[in-house]
PDB file of N, CA and C in Angstrom:
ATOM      1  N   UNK A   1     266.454 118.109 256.773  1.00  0.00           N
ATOM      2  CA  UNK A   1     266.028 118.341 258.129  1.00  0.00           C
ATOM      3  C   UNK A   1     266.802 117.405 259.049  1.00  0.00           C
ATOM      4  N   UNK A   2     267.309 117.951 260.177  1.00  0.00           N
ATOM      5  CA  UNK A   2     268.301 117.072 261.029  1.00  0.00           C
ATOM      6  C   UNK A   2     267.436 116.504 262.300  1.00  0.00           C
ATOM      7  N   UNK A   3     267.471 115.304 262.246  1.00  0.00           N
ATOM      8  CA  UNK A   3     266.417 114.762 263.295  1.00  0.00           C
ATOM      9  C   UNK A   3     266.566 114.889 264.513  1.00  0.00           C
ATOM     10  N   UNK A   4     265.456 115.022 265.329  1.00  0.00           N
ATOM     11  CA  UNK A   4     266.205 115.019 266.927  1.00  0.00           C
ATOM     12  C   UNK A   4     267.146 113.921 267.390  1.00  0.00           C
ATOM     13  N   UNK A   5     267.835 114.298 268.734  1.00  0.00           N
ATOM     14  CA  UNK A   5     269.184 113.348 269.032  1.00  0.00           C
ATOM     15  C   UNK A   5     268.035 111.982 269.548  1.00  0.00           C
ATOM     16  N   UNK A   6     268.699 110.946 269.681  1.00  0.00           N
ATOM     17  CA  UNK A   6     267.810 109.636 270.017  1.00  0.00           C
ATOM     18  C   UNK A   6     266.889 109.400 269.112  1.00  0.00           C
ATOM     19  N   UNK A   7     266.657 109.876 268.161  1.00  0.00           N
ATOM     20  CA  UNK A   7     265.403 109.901 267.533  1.00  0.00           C
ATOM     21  C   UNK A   7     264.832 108.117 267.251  1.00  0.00           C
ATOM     22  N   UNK A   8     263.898 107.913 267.396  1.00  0.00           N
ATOM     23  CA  UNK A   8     264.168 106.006 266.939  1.00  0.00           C
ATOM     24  C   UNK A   8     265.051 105.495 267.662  1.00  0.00           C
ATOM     25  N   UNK A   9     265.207 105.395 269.211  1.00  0.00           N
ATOM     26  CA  UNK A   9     266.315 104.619 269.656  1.00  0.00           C
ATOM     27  C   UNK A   9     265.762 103.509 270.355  1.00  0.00           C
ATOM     28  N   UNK A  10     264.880 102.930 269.976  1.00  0.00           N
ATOM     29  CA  UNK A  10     263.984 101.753 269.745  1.00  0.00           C
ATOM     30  C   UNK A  10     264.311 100.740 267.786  1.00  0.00           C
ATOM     31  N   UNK A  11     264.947 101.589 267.321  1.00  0.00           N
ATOM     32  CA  UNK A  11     264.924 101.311 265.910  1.00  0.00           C
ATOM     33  C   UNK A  11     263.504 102.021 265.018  1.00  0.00           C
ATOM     34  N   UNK A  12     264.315 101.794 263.740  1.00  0.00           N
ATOM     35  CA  UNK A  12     263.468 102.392 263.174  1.00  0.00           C
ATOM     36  C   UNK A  12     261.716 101.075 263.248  1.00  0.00           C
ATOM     37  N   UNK A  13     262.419  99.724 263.274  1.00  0.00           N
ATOM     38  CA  UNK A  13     261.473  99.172 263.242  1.00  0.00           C
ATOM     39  C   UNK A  13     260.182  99.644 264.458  1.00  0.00           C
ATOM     40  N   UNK A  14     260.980  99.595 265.441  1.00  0.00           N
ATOM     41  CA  UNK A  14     260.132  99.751 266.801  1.00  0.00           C
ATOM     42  C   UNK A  14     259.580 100.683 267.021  1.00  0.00           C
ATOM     43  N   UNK A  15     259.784 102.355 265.758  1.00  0.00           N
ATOM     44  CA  UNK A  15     259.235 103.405 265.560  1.00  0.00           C
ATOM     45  C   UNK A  15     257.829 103.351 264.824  1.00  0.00           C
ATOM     46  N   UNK A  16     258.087 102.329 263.872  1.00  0.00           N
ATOM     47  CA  UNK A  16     257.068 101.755 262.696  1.00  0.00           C
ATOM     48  C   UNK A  16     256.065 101.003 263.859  1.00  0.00           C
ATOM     49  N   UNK A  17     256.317 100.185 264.417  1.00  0.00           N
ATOM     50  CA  UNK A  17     254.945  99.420 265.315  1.00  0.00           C
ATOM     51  C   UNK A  17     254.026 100.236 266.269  1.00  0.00           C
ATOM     52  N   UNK A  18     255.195 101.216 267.006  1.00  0.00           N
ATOM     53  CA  UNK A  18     254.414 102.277 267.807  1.00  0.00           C
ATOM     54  C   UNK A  18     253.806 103.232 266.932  1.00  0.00           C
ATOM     55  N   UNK A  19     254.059 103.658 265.729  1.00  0.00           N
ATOM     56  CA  UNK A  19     252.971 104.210 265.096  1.00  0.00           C
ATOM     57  C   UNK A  19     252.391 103.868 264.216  1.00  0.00           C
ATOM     58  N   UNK A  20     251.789 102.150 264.096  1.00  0.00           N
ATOM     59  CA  UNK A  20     251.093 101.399 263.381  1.00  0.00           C
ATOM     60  C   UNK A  20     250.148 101.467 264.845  1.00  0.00           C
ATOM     61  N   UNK A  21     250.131 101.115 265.893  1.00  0.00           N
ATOM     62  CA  UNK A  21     249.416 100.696 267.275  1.00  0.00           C
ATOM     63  C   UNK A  21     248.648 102.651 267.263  1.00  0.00           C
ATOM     64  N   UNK A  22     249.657 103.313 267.417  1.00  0.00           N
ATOM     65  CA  UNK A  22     248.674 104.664 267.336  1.00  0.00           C
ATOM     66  C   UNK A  22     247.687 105.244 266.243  1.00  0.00           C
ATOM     67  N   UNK A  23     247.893 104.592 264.987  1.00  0.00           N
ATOM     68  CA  UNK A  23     246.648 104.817 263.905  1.00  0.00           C
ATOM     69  C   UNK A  23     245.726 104.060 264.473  1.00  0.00           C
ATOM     70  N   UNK A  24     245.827 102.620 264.568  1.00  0.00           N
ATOM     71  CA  UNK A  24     245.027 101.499 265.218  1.00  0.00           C
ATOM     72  C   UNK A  24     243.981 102.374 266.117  1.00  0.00           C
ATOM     73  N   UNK A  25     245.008 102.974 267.147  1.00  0.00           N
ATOM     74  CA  UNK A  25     243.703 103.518 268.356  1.00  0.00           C
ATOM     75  C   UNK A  25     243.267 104.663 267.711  1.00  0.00           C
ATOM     76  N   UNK A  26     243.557 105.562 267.377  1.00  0.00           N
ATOM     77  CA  UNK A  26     243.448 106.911 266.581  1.00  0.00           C
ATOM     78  C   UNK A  26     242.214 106.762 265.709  1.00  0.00           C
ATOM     79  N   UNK A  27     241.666 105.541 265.130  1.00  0.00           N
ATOM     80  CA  UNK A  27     240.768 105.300 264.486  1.00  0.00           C
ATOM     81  C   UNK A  27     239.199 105.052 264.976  1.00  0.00           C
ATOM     82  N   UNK A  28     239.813 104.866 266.112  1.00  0.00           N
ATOM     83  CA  UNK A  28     238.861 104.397 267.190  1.00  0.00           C
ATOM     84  C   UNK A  28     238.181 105.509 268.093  1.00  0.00           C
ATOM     85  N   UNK A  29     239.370 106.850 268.118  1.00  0.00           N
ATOM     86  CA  UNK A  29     239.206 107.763 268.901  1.00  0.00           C
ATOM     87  C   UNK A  29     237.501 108.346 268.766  1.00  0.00           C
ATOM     88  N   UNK A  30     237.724 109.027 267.524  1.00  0.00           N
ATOM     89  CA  UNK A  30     235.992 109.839 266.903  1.00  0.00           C
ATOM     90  C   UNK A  30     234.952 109.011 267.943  1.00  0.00           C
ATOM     91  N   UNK A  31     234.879 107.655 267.276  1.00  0.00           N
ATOM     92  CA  UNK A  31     234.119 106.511 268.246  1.00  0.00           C
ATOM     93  C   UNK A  31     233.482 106.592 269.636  1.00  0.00           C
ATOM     94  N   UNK A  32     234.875 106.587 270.124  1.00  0.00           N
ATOM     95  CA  UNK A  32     234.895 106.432 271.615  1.00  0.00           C
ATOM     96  C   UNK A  32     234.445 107.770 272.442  1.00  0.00           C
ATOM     97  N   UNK A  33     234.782 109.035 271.671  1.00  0.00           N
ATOM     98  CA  UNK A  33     234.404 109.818 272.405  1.00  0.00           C
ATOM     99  C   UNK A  33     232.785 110.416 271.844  1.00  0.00           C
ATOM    100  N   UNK A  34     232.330 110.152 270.904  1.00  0.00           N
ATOM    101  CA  UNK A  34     231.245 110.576 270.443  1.00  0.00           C
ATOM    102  C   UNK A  34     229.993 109.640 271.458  1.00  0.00           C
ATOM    103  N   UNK A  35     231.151 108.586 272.183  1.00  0.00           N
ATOM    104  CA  UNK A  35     230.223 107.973 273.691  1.00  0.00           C
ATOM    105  C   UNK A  35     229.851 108.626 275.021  1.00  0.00           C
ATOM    106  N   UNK A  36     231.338 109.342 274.850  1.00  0.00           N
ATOM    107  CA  UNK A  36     231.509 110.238 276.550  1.00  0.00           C
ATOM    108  C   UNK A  36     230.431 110.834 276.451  1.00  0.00           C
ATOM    109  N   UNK A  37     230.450 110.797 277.738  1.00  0.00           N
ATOM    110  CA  UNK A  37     229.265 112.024 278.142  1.00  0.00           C
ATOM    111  C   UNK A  37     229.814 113.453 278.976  1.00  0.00           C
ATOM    112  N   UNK A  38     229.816 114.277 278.777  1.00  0.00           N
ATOM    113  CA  UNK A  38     230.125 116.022 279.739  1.00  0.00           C
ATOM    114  C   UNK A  38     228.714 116.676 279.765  1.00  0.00           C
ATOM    115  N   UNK A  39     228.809 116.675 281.102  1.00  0.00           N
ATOM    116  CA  UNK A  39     227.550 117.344 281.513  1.00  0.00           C
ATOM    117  C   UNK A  39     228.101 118.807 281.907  1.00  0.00           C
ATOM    118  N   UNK A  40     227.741 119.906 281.729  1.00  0.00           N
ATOM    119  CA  UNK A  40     227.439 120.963 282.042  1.00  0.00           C
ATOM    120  C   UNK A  40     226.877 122.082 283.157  1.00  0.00           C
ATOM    121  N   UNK A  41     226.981 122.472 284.143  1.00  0.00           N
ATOM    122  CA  UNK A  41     225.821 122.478 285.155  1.00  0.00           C
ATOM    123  C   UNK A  41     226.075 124.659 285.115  1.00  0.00           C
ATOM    124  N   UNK A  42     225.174 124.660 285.037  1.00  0.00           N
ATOM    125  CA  UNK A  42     225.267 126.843 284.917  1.00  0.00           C
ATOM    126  C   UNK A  42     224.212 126.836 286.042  1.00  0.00           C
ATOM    127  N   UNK A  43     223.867 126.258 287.140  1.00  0.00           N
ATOM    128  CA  UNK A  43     222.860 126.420 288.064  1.00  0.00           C
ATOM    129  C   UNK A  43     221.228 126.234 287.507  1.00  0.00           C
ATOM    130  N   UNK A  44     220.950 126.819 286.994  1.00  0.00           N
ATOM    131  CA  UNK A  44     219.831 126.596 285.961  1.00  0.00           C
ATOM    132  C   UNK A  44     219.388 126.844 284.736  1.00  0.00           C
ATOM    133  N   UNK A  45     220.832 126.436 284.162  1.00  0.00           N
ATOM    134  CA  UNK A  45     221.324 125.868 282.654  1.00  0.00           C
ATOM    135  C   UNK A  45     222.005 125.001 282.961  1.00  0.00           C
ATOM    136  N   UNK A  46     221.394 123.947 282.368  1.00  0.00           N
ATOM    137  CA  UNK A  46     221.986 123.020 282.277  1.00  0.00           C
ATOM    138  C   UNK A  46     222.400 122.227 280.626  1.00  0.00           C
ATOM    139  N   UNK A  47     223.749 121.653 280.264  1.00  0.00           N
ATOM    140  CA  UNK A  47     223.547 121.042 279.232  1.00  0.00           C
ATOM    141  C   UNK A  47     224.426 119.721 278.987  1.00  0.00           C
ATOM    142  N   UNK A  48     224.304 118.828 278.202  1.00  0.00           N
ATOM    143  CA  UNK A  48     225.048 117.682 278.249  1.00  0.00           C
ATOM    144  C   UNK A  48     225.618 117.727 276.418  1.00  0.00           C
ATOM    145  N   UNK A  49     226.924 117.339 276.602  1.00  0.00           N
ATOM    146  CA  UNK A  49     227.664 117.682 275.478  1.00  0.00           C
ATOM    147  C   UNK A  49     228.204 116.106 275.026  1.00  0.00           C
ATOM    148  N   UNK A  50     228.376 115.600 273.682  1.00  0.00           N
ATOM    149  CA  UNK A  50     229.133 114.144 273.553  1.00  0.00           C
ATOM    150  C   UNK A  50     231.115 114.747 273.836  1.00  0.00           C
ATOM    151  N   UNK A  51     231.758 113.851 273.545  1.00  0.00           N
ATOM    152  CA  UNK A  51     233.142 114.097 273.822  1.00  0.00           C
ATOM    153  C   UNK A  51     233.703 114.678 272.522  1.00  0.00           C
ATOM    154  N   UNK A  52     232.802 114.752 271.384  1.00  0.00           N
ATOM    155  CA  UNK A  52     233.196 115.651 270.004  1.00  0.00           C
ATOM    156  C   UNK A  52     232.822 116.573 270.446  1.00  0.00           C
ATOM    157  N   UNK A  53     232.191 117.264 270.730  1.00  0.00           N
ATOM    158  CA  UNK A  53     231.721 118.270 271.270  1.00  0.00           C
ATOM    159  C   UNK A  53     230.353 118.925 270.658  1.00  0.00           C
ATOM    160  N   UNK A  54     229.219 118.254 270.536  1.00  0.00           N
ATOM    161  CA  UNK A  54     228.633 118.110 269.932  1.00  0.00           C
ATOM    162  C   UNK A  54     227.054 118.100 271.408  1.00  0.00           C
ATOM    163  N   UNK A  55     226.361 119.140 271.312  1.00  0.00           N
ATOM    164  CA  UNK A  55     225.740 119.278 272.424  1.00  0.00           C
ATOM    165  C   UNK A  55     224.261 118.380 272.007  1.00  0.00           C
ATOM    166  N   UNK A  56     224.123 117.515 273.162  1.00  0.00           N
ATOM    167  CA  UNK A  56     223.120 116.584 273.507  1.00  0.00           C
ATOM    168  C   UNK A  56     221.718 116.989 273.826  1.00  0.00           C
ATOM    169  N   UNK A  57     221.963 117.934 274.437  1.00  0.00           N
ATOM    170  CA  UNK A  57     220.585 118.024 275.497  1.00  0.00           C
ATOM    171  C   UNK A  57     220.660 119.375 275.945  1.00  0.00           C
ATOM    172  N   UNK A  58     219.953 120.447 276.531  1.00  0.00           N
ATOM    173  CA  UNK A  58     220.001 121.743 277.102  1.00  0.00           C
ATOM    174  C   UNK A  58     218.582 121.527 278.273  1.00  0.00           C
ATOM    175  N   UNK A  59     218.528 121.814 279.262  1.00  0.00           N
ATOM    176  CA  UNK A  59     217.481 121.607 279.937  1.00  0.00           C
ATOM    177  C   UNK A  59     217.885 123.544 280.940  1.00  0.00           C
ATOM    178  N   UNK A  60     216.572 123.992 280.904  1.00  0.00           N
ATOM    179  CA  UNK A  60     216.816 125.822 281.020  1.00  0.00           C
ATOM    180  C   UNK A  60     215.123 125.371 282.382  1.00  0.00           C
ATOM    181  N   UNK A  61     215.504 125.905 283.858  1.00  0.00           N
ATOM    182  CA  UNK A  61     214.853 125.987 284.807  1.00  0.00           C
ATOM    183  C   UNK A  61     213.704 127.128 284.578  1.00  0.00           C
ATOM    184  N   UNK A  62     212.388 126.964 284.541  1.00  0.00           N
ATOM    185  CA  UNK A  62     211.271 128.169 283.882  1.00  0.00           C
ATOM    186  C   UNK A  62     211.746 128.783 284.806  1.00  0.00           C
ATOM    187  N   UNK A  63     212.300 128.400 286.388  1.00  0.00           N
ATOM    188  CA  UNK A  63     212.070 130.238 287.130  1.00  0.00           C
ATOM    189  C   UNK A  63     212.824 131.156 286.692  1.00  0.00           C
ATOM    190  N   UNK A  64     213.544 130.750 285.909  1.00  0.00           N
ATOM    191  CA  UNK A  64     214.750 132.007 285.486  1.00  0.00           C
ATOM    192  C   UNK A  64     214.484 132.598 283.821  1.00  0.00           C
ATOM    193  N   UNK A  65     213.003 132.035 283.269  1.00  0.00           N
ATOM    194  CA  UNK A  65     212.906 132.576 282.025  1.00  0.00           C
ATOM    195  C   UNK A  65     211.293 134.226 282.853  1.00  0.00           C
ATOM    196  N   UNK A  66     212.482 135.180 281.896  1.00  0.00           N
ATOM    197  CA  UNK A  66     212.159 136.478 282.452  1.00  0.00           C
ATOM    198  C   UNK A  66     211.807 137.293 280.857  1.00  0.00           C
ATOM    199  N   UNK A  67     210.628 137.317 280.655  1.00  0.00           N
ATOM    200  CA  UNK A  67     210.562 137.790 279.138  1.00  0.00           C
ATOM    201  C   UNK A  67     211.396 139.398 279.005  1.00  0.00           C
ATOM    202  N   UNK A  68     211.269 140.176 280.399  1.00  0.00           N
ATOM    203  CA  UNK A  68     211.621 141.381 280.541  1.00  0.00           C
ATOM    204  C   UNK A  68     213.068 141.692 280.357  1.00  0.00           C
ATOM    205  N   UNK A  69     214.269 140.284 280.739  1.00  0.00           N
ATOM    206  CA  UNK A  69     215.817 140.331 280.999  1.00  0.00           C
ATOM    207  C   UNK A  69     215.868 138.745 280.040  1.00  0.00           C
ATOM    208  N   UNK A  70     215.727 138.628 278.709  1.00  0.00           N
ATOM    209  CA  UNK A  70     215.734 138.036 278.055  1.00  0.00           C
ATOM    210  C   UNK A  70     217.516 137.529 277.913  1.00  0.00           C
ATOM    211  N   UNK A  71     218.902 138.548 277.787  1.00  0.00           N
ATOM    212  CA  UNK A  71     219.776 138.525 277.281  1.00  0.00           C
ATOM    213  C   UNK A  71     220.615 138.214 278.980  1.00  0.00           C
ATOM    214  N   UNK A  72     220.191 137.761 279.859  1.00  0.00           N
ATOM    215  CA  UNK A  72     220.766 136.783 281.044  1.00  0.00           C
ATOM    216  C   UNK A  72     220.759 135.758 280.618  1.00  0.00           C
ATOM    217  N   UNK A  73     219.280 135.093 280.260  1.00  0.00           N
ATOM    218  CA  UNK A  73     219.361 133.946 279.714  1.00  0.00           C
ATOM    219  C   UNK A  73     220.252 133.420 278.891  1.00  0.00           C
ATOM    220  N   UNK A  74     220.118 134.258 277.492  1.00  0.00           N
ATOM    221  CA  UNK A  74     221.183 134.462 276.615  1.00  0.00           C
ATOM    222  C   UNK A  74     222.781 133.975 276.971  1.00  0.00           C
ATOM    223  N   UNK A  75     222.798 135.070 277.817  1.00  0.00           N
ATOM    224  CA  UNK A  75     224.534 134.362 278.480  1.00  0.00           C
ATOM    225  C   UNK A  75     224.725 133.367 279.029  1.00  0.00           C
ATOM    226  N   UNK A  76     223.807 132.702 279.822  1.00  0.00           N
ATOM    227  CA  UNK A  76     223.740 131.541 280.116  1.00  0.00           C
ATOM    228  C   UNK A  76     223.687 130.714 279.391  1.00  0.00           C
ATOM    229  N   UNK A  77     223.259 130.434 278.374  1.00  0.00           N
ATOM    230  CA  UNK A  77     223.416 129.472 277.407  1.00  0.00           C
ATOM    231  C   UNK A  77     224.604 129.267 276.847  1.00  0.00           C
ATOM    232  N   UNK A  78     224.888 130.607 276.324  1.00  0.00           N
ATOM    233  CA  UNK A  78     226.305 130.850 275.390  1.00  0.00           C
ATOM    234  C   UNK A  78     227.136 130.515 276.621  1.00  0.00           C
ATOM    235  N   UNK A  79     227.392 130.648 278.032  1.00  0.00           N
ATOM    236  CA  UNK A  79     228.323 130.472 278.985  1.00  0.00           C
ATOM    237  C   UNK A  79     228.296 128.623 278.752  1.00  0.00           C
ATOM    238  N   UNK A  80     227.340 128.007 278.871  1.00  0.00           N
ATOM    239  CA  UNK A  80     226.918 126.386 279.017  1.00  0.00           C
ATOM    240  C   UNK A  80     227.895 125.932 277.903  1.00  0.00           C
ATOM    241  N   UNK A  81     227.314 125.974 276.658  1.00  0.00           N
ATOM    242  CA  UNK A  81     228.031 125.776 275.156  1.00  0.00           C
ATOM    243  C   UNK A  81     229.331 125.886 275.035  1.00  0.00           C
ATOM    244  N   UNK A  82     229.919 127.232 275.717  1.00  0.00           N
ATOM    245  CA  UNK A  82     231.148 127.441 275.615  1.00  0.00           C
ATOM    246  C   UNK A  82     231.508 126.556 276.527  1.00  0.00           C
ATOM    247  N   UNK A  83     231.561 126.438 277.805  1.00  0.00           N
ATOM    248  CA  UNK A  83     232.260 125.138 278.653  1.00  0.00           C
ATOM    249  C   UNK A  83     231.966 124.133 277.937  1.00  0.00           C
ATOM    250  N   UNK A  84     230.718 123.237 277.606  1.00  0.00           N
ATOM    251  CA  UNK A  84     230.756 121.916 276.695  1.00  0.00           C
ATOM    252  C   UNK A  84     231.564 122.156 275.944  1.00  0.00           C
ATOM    253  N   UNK A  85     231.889 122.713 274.863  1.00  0.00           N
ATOM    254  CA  UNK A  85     232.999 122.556 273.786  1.00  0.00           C
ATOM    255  C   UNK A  85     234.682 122.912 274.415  1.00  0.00           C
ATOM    256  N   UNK A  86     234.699 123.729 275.326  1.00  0.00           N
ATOM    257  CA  UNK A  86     235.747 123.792 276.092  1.00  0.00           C
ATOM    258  C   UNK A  86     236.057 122.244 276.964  1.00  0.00           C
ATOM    259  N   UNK A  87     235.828 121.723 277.440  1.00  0.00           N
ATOM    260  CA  UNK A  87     235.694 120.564 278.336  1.00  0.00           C
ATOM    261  C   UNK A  87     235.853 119.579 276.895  1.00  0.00           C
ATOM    262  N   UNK A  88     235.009 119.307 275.792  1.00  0.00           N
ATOM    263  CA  UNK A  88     235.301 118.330 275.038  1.00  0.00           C
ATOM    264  C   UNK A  88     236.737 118.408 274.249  1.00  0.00           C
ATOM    265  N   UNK A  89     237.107 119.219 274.011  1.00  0.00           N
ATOM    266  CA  UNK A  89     237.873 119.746 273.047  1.00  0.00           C
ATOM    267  C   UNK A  89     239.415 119.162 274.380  1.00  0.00           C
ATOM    268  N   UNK A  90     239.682 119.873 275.583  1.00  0.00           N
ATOM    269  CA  UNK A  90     240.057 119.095 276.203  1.00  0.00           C
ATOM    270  C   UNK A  90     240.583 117.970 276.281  1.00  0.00           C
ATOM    271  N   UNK A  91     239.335 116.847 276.353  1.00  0.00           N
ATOM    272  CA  UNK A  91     238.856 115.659 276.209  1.00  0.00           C
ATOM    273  C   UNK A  91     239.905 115.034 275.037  1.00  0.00           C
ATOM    274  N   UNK A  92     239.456 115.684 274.179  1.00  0.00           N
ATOM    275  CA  UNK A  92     239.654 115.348 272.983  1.00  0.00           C
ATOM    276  C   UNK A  92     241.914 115.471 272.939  1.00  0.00           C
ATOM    277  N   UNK A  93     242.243 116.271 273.301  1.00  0.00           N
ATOM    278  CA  UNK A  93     243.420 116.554 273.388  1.00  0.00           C
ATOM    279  C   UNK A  93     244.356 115.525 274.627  1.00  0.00           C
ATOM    280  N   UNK A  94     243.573 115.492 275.449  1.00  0.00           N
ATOM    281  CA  UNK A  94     244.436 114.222 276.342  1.00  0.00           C
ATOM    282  C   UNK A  94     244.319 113.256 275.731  1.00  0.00           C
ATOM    283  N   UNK A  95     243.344 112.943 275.119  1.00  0.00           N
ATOM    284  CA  UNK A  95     243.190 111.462 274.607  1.00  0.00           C
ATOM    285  C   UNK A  95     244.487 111.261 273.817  1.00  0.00           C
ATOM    286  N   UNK A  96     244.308 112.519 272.377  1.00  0.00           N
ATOM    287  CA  UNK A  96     244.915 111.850 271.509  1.00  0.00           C
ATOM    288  C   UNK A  96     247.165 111.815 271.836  1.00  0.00           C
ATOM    289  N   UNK A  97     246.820 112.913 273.248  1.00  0.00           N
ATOM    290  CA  UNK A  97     248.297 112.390 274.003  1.00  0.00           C
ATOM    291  C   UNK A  97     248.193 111.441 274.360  1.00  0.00           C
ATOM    292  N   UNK A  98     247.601 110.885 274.441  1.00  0.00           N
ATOM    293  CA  UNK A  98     247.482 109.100 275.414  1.00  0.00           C
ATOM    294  C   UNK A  98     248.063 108.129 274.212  1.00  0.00           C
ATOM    295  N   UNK A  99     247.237 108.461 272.651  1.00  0.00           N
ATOM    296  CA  UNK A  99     247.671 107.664 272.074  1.00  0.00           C
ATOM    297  C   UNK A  99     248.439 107.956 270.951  1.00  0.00           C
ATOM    298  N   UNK A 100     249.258 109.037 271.048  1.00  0.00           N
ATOM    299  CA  UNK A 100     250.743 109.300 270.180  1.00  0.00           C
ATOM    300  C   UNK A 100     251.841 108.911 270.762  1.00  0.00           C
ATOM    301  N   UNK A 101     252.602 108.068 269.660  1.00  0.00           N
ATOM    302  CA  UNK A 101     253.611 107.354 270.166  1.00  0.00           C
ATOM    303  C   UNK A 101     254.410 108.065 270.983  1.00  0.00           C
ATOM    304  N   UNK A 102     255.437 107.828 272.117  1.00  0.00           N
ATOM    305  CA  UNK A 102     256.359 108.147 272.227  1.00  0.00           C
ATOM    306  C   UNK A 102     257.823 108.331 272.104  1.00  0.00           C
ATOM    307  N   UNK A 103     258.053 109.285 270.785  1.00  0.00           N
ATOM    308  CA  UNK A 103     258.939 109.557 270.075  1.00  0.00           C
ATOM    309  C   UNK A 103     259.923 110.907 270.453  1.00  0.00           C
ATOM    310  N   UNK A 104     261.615 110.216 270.785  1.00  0.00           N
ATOM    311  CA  UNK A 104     261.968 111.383 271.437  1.00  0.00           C
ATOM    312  C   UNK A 104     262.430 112.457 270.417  1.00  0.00           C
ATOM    313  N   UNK A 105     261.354 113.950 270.557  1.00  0.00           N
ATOM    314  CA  UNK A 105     261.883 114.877 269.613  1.00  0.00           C
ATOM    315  C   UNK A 105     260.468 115.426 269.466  1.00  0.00           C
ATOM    316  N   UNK A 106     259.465 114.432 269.284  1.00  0.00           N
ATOM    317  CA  UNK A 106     258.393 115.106 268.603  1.00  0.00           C
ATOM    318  C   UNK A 106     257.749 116.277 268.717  1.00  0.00           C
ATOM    319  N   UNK A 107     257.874 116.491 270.282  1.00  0.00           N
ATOM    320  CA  UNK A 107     257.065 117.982 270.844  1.00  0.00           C
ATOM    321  C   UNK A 107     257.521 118.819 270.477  1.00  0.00           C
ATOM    322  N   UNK A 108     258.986 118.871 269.758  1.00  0.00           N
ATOM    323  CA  UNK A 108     259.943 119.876 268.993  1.00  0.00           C
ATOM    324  C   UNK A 108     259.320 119.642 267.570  1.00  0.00           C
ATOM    325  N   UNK A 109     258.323 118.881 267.310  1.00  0.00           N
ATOM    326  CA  UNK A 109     257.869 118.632 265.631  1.00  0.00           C
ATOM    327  C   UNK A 109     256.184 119.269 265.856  1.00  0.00           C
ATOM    328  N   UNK A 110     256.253 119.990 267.075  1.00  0.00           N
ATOM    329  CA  UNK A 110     254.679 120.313 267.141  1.00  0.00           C
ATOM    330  C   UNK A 110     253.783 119.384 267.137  1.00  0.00           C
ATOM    331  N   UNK A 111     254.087 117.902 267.730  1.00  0.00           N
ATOM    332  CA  UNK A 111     253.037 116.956 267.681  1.00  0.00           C
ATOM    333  C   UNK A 111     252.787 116.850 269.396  1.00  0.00           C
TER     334      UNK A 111
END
């Protein structure tokens, strides 16, 4: 496999520290975001999600529970859930750009 041009033009050493420092944080990541908080707001669905995406809390307004139009509700929920995990997942993807080294070539390595 022929490496990208510049590849390591820090050295190989200086390739090795920047991705010794990105496991370092990378380890930490799960952690840190299983802190965040994403709140949710569907008007009256509401839900709060951690930054794994891992839903916290659901709080549903009685005026809008309708035994007769049961499957509004329905979508509302599934609409809530889907943004929390949309929004974490997100989350989750800037981060771990924040803490992958910067190596020239890689986005050509699918990282």
């Amino acid at each position: 496999m022929k490496l990208p041009k510049n590849f390591g033009g820090q050295g190989f050493q200086g390739m090795l520290a920047n991705a010794q420092q990105a496991m370092a944080r990378a380890q930490n990541l799960e952690q840190e975001l299983a802190q965040q908080t994403i709140e949710i707001d569907k008007g009256p669905v509401k839900a709060i999600f951690n930054g794994v995406g891992e839903i916290q809390g659901l709080h549903i307004d009685k005026s809008i529970v309708d035994p007769e139009d049961v499957e509004m509700l329905e979508d509302m929920i599934v609409g809530a859930i889907r943004d929390g995990y949309t929004k974490a997942t997100e989350l989750r993807e800037s981060r771990v750009k924040e803490i992958m080294p910067d190596v020239p070539g890689m986005d050509k390595l699918g990282f």
